[in-house]
C-alpha atoms as a PDB file:
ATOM      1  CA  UNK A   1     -20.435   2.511 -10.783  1.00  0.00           C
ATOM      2  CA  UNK A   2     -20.102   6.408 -10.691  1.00  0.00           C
ATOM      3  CA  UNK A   3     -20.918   8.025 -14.132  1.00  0.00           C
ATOM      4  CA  UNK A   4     -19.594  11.760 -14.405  1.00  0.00           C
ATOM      5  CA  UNK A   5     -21.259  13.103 -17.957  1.00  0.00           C
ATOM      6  CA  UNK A   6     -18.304  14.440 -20.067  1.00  0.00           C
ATOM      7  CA  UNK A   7     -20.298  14.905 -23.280  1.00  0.00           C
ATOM      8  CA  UNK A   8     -24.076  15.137 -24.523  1.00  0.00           C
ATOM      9  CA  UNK A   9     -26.469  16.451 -26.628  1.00  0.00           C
ATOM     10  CA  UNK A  10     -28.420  18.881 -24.284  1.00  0.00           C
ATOM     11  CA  UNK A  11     -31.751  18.103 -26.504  1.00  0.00           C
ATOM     12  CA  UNK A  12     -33.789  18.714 -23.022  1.00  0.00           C
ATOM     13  CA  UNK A  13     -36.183  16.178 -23.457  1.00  0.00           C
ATOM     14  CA  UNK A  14     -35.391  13.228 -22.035  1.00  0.00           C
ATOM     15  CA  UNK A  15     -32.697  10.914 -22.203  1.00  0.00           C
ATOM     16  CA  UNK A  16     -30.456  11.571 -25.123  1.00  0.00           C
ATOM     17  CA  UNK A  17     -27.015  10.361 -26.603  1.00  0.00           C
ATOM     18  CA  UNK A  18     -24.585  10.827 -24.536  1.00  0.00           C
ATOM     19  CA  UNK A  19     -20.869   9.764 -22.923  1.00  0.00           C
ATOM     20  CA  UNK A  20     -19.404   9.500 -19.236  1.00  0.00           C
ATOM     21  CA  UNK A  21     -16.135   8.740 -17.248  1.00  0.00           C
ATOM     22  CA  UNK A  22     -17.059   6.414 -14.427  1.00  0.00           C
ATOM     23  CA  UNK A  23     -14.313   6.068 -11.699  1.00  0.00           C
ATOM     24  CA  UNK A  24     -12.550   3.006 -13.334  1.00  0.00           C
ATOM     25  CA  UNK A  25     -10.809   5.485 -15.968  1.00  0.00           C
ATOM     26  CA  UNK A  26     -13.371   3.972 -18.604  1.00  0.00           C
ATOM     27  CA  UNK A  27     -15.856   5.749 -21.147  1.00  0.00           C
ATOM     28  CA  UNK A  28     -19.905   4.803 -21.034  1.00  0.00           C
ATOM     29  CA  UNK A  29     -21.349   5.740 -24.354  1.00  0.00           C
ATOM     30  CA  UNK A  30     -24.994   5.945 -23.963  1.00  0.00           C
ATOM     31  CA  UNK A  31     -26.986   5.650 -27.675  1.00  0.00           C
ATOM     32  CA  UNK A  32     -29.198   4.531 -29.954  1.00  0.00           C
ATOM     33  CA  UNK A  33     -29.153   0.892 -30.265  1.00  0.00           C
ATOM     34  CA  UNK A  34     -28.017  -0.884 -33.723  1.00  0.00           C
ATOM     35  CA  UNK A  35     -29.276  -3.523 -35.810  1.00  0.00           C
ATOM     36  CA  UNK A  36     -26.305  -5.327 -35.394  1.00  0.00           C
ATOM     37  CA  UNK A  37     -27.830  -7.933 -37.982  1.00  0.00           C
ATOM     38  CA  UNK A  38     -28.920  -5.150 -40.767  1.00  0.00           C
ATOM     39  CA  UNK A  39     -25.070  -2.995 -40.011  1.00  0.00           C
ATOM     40  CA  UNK A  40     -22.669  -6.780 -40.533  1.00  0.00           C
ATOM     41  CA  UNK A  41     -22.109  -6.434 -37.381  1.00  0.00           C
ATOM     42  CA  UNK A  42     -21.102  -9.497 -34.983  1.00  0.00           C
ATOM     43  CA  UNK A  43     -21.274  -8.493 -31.663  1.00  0.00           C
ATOM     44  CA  UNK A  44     -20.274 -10.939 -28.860  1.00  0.00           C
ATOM     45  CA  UNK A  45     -22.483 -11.264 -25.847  1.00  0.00           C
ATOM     46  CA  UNK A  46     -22.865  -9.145 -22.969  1.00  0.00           C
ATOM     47  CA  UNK A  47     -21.691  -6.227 -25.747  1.00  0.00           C
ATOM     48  CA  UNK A  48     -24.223  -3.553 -27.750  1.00  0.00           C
ATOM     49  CA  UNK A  49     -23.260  -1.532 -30.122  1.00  0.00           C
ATOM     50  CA  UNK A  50     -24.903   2.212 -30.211  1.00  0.00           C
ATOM     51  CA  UNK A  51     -24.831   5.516 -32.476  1.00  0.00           C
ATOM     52  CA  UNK A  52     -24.351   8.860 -31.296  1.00  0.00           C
ATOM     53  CA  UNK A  53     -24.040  12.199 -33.171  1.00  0.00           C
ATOM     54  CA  UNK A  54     -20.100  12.403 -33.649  1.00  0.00           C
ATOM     55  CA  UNK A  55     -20.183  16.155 -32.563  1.00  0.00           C
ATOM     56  CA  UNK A  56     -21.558  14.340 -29.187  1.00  0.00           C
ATOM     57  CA  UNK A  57     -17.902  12.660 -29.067  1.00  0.00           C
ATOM     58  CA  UNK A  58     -15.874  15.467 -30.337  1.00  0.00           C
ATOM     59  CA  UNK A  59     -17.456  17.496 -27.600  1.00  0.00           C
ATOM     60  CA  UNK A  60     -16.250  15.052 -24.665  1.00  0.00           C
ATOM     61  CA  UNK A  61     -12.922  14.531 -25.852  1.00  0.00           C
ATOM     62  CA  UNK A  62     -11.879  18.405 -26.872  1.00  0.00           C
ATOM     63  CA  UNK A  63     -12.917  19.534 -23.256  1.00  0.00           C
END
């Protein structure tokens, strides 16, 4: 899978929050993980659910 980055942080140290296009006309959101458990969450397998900034998402999708 080719990711193209379409929206991060820019924090310069190290991997950060961020979100890409791949080639399949689909979104990667890269984050921090959740406590699915602690947030009432019920996530199915072979899914995660993450947190980014929202200005992270704001900035990929007003390009």
């Amino acid at each position: 899978m080719k990711l193209r980055l379409i929206g991060g942080s820019g924090c310069g140290n190290g991997p950060c929050p961020a979100v890409y296009e791949t080639e399949n006309d689909t979104i990667v959101i890269q984050g921090f993980s959740v406590d699915t458990d602690r947030a009432g969450l019920e996530v199915p397998p072979g899914e995660s659910a993450v947190e980014i900034p929202r200005y992270i998402l704001e900035r990929a999708f007003n390009r």
